[in-house]
Protein backbone atom coordinates (compact mmCIF):
# COMPACT_ATOMS: atom_id res chain seq x y z
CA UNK A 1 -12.35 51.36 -25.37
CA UNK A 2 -10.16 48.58 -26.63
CA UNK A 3 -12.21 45.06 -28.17
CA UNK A 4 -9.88 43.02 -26.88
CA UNK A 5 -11.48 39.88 -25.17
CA UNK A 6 -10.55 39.65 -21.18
CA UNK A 7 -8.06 38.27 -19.27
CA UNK A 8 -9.47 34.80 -18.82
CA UNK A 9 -7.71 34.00 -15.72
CA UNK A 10 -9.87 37.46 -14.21
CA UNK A 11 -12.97 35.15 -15.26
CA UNK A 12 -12.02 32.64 -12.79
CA UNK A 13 -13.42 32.33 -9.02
CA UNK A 14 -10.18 33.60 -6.77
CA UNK A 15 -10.35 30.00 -5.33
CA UNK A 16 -9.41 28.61 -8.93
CA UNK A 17 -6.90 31.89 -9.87
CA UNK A 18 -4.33 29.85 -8.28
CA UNK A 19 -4.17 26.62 -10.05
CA UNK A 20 -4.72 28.23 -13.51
CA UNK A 21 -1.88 30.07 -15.55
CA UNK A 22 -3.28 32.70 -18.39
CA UNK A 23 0.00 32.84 -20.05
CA UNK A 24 -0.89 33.26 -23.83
CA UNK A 25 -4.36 33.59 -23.55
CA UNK A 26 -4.41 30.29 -22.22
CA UNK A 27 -6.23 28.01 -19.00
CA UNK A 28 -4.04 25.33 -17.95
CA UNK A 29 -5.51 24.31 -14.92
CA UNK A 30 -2.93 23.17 -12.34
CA UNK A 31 -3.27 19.54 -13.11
CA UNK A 32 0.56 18.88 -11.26
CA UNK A 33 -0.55 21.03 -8.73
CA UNK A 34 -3.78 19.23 -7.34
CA UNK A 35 -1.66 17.53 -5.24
CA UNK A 36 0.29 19.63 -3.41
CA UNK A 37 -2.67 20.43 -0.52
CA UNK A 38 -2.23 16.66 0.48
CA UNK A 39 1.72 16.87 0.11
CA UNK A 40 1.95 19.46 2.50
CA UNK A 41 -0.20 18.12 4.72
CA UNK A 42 1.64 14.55 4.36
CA UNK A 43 5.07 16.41 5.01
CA UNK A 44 3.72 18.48 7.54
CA UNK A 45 2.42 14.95 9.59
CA UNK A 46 5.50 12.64 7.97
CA UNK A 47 8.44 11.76 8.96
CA UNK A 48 11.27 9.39 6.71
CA UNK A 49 10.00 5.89 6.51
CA UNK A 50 6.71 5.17 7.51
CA UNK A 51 4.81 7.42 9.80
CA UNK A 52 1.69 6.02 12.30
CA UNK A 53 -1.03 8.61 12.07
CA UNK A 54 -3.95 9.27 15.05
CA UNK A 55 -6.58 8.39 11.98
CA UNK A 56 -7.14 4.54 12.73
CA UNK A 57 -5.08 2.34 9.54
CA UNK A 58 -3.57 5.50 8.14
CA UNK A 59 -0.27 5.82 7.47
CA UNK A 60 2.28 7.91 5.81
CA UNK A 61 5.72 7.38 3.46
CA UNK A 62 8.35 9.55 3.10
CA UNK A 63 11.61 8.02 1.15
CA UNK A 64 14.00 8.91 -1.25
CA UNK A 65 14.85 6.85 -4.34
CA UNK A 66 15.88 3.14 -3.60
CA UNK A 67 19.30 1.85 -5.54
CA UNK A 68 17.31 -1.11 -6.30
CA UNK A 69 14.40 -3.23 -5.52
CA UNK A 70 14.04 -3.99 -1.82
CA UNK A 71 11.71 -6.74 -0.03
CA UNK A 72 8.69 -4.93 1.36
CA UNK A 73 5.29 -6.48 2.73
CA UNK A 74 1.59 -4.66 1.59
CA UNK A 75 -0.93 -5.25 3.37
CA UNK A 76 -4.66 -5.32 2.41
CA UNK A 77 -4.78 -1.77 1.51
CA UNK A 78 -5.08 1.03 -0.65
CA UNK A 79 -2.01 3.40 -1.68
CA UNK A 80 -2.44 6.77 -2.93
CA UNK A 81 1.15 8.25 -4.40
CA UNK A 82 1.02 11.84 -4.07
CA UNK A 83 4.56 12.58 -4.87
CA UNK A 84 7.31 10.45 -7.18
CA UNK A 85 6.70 6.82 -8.18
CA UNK A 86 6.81 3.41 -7.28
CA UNK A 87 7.69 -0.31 -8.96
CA UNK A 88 6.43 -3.11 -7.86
CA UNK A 89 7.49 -6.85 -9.03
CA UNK A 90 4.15 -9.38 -8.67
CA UNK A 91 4.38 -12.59 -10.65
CA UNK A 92 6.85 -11.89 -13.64
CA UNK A 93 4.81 -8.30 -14.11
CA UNK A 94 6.84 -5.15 -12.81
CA UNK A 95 3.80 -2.57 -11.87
CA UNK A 96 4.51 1.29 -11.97
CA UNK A 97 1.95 3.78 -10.77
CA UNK A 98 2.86 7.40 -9.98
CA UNK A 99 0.39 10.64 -8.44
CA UNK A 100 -2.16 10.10 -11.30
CA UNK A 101 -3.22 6.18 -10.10
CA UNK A 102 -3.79 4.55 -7.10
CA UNK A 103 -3.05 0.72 -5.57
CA UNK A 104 -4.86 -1.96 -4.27
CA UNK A 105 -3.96 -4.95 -2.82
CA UNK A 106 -6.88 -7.48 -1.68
CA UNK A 107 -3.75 -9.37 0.26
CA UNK A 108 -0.93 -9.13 3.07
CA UNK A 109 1.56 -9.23 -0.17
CA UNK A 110 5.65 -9.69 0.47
CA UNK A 111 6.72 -7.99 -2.93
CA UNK A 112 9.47 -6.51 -3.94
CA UNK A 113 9.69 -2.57 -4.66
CA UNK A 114 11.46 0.41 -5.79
CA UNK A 115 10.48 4.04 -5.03
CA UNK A 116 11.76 6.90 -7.08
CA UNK A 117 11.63 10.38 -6.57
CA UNK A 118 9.65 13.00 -8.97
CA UNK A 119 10.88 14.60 -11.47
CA UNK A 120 12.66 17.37 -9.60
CA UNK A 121 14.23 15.72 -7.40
CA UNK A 122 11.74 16.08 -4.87
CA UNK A 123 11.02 12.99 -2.50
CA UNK A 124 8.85 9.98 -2.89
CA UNK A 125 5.21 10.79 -0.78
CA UNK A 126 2.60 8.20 -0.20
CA UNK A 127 -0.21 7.67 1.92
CA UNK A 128 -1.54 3.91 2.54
CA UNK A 129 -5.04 3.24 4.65
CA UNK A 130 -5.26 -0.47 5.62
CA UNK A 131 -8.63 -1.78 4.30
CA UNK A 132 -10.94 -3.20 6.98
CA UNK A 133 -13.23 -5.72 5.43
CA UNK A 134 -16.00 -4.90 7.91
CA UNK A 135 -16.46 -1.65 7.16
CA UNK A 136 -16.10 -2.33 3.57
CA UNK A 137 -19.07 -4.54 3.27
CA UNK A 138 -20.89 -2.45 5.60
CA UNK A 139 -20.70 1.09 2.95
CA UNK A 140 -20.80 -1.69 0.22
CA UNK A 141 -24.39 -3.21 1.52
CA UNK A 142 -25.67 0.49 1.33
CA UNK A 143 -25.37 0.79 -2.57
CA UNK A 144 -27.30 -1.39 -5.11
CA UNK A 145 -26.32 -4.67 -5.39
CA UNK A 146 -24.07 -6.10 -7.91
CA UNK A 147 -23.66 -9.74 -9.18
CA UNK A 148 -19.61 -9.57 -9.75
CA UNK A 149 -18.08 -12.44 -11.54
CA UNK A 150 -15.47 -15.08 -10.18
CA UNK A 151 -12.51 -13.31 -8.14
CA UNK A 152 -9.61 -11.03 -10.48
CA UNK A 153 -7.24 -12.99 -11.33
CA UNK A 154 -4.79 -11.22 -9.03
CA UNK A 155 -4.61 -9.50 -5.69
CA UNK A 156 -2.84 -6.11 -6.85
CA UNK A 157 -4.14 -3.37 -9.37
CA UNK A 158 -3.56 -0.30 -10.24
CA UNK A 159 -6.28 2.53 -11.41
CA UNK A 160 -5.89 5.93 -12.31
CA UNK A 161 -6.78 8.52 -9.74
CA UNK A 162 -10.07 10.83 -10.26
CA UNK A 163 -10.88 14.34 -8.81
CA UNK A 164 -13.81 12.72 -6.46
CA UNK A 165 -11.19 10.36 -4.74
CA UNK A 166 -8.57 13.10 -4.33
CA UNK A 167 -11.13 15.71 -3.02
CA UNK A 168 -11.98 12.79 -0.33
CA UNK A 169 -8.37 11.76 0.57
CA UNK A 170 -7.81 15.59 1.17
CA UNK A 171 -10.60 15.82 3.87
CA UNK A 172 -9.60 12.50 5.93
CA UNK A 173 -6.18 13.85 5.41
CA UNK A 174 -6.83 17.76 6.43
CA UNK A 175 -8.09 16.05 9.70
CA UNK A 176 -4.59 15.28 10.84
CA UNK A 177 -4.54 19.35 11.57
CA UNK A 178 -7.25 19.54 13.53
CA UNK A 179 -6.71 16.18 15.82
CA UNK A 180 -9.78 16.65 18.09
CA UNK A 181 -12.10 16.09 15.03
CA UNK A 182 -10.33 12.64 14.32
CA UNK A 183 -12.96 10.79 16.28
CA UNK A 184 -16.22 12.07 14.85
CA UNK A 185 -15.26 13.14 11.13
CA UNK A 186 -12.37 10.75 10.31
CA UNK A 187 -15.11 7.59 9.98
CA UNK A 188 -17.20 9.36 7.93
CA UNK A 189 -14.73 10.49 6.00
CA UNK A 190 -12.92 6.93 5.51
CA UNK A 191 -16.59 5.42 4.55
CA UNK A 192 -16.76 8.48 1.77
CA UNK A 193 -13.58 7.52 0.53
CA UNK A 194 -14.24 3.36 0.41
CA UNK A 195 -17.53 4.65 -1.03
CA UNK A 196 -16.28 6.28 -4.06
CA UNK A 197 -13.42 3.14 -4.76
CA UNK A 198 -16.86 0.63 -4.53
CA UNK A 199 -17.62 2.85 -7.47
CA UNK A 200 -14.48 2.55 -9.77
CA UNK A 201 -12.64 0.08 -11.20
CA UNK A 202 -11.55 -2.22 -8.40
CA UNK A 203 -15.33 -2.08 -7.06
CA UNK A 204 -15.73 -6.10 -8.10
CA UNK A 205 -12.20 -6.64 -6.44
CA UNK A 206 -12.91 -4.15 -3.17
CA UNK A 207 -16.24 -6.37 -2.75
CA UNK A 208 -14.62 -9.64 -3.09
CA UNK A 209 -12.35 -8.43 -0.15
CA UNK A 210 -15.86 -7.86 1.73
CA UNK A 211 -16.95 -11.04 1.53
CA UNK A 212 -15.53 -14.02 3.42
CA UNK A 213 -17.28 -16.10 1.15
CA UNK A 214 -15.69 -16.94 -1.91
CA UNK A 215 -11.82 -17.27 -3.34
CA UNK A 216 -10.31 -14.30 -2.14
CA UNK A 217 -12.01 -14.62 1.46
CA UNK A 218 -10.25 -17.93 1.88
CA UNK A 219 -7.39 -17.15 0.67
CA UNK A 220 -7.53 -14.06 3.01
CA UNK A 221 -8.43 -16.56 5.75
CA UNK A 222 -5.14 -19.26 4.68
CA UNK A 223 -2.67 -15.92 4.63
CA UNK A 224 -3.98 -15.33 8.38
CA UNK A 225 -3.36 -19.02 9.31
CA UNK A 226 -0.06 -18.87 7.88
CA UNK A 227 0.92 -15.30 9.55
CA UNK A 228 -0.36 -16.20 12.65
CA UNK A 229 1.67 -19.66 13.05
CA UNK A 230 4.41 -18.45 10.89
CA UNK A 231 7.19 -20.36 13.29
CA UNK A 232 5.45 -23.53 12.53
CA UNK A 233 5.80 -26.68 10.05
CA UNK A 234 2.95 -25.86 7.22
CA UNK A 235 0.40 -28.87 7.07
CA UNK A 236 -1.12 -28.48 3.70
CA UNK A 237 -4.53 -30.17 5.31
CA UNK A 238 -4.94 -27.88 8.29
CA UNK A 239 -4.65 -24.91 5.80
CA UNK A 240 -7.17 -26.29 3.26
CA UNK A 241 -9.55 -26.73 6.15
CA UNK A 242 -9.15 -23.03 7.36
CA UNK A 243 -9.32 -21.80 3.69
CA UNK A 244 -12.51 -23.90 3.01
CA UNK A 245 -10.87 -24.85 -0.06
CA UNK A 246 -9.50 -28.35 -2.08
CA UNK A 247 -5.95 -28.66 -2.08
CA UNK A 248 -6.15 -28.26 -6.10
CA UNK A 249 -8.35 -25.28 -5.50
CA UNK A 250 -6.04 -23.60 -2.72
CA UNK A 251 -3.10 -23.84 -4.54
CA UNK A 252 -4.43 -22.37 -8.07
CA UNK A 253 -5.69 -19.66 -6.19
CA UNK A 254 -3.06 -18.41 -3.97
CA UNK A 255 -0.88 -18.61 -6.59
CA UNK A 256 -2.83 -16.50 -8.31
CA UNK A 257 -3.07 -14.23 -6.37
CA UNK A 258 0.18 -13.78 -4.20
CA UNK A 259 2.25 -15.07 -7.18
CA UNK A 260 3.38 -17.76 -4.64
CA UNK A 261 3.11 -20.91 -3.28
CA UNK A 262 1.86 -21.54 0.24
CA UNK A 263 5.06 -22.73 1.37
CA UNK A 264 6.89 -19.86 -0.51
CA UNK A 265 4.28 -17.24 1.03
CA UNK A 266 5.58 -18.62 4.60
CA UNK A 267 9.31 -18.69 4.13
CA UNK A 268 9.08 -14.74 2.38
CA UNK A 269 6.90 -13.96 5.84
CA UNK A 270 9.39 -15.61 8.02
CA UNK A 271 12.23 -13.51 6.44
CA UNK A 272 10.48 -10.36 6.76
CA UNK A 273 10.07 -11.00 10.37
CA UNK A 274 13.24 -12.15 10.89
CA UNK A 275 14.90 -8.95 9.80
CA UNK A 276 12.71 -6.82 12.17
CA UNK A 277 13.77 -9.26 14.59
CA UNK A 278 17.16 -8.46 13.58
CA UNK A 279 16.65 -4.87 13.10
CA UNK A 280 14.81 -4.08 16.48
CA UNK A 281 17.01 -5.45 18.94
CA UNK A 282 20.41 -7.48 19.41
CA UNK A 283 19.36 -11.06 18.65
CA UNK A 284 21.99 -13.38 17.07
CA UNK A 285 21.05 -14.49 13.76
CA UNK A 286 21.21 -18.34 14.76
CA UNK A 287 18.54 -16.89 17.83
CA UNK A 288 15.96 -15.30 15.50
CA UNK A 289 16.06 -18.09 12.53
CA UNK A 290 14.70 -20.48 15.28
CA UNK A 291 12.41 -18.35 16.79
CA UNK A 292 10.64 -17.55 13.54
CA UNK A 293 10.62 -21.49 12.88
CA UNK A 294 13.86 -22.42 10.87
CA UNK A 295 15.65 -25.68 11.95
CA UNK A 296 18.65 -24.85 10.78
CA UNK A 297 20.61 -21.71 10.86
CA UNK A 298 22.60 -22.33 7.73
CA UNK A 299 19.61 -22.78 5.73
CA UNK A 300 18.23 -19.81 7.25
CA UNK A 301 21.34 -17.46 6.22
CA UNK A 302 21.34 -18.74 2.93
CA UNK A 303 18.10 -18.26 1.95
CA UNK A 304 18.48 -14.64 3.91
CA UNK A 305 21.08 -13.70 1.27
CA UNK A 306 19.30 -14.90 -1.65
CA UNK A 307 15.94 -12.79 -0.37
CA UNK A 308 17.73 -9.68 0.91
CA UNK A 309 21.05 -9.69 -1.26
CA UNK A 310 23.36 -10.07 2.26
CA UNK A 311 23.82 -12.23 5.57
CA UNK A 312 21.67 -11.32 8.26
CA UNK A 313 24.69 -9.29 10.10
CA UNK A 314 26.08 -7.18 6.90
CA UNK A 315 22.31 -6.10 5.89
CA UNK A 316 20.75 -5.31 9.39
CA UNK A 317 24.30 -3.32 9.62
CA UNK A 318 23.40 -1.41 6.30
CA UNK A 319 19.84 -0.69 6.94
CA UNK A 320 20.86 1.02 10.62
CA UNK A 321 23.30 2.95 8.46
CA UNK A 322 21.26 4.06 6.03
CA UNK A 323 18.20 5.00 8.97
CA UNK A 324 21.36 6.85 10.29
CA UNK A 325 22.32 8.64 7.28
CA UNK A 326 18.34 9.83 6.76
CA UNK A 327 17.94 11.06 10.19
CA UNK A 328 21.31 12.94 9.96
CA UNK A 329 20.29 14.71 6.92
């Protein structure tokens, strides 16, 4: 009978066989792989661009790599890359997180962003879940209180991305098979997964969102005024009062945490909306930069250009195209 020690890939559970290759007497354990149960599930549910799911807040990106930085708009959220990369421009910091980290952003953010595909060539995959600050104080007011200090010093992070999490995200995400259990097992499985980010890194930053006490719950509440009467003149005063904050203390902290001014934050949000203004239906571009508060139309194409690198016409014109070209191939 030969001595020769045994296969160690036949020591392995058959659940574990597949993620483990015994070439040269060694275990690698599929650590590219642990992905690819929420990939196909995303790709399955996912369509290009950004699909709605039935889970409430829970969305999913498909894309292929982006020539250059384009305008985008996070919301308060959390975004788990399960397939290529991502840049993201905050401040005068450029941000890259890939399958191995995850995102959060305590803020409605207008950033710009670049998505890349993996390696291989295969396309960019992401799924984002829209934090609701309700529910996140509520699973954070079950677990032992913590004393945090004053709020991070910005609204984005990035953290790497541990087995717990991704064994979570799987089960809210396996859900999207079997639709009639949305209602009764996609809560529990959302408070699981807000549960185990209250335990990482961004737990002091996740609670902060909780609270509407403190600096990031005003500036929450300003970034609401502001969104909600986006067409109209900013008075500094009527936003302090809303914030519950000093002018000098507004402004130091929504700078520091956007990586804008107030009045910068508006104009960004104004663009944004004028494009899907632009991009939804056939509005002139003199129509929409009144209706989302501009006075004048030049100003309104110029600053267009410098945000989205063309006039309204020429880059609604390119972004049909390129929808086009995507649902072509």
């Amino acid at each position: 009978m030969s001595d020769a020690p045994p296969n160690a890939l036949n020591c392995l559970p058959n659940c574990l066989k597949r993620f483990a290759d015994g070439r040269n007497g060694v275990i690698l354990l599929g650590m590219t792989d642990n992905l690819q149960p929420h990939r196909d599930i995303a790709l399955r549910h996912g369509r290009t661009g950004m699909t709605l799911t039935p889970i409430p807040r829970l969305e999913i990106g498909v894309g292929q790599t982006t020539s250059g930085p384009s305008p985008c708009l996070y919301r308060s959220m959390i975004c788990f890359i399960l397939q290529g990369s991502k840049e993201v421009a905050i401040h005068d910091d450029l941000l890259r997180y890939d399958a191995s980290q995850y995102l959060v952003s305590a803020l409605d953010l207008p950033l710009s962003g670049q998505i890349h595909d993996a390696d291989d060539g295969s396309p960019y995959v992401a799924i984002s879940l829209v934090l609701d600050p309700a529910l996140l104080a509520e699973v954070a007011s079950t677990m032992p209180a913590v004393r945090d200090a004053d709020a991070p010093g910005s609204g984005i992070a990035i953290n790497p991305m541990t087995p717990p999490l991704r064994d979570t995200l799987l089960r809210l995400l396996a859900l999207l098979d079997t639709p009639a259990d949305i209602p009764a097992l996609a809560p529990m499985a959302e408070r699981e997964l807000l549960y185990r980010l209250l335990q990482g890194p961004q737990g002091r930053l996740l609670r902060h969102i909780a609270r509407p006490e403190g600096a990031i719950g005003g500036i929450r509440r300003a970034v609401e005024w502001i969104r909600d009467r986006g067409n109209t003149r900013l008075r500094i005063e009527a936003l302090c009062e809303a914030a519950g904050m000093s002018r000098a203390s507004l402004h130091r902290h929504f700078l520091a945490l956007t990586g804008l001014s107030p009045i910068q934050y508006q104009k960004q949000i104004r663009l944004q909306e004028a494009r899907q203004l632009l991009l939804a239906g056939d509005h002139s571009a003199s129509d929409v930069a009144y209706a989302v508060g501009y006075e004048s139309a030049s100003q309104f194409s110029r600053e267009y250009l410098r945000r989205f690198g063309a006039p309204p016409v020429r880059d609604v014109r390119r972004l049909r195209q390129s929808i086009s070209d995507h649902t072509i191939s």
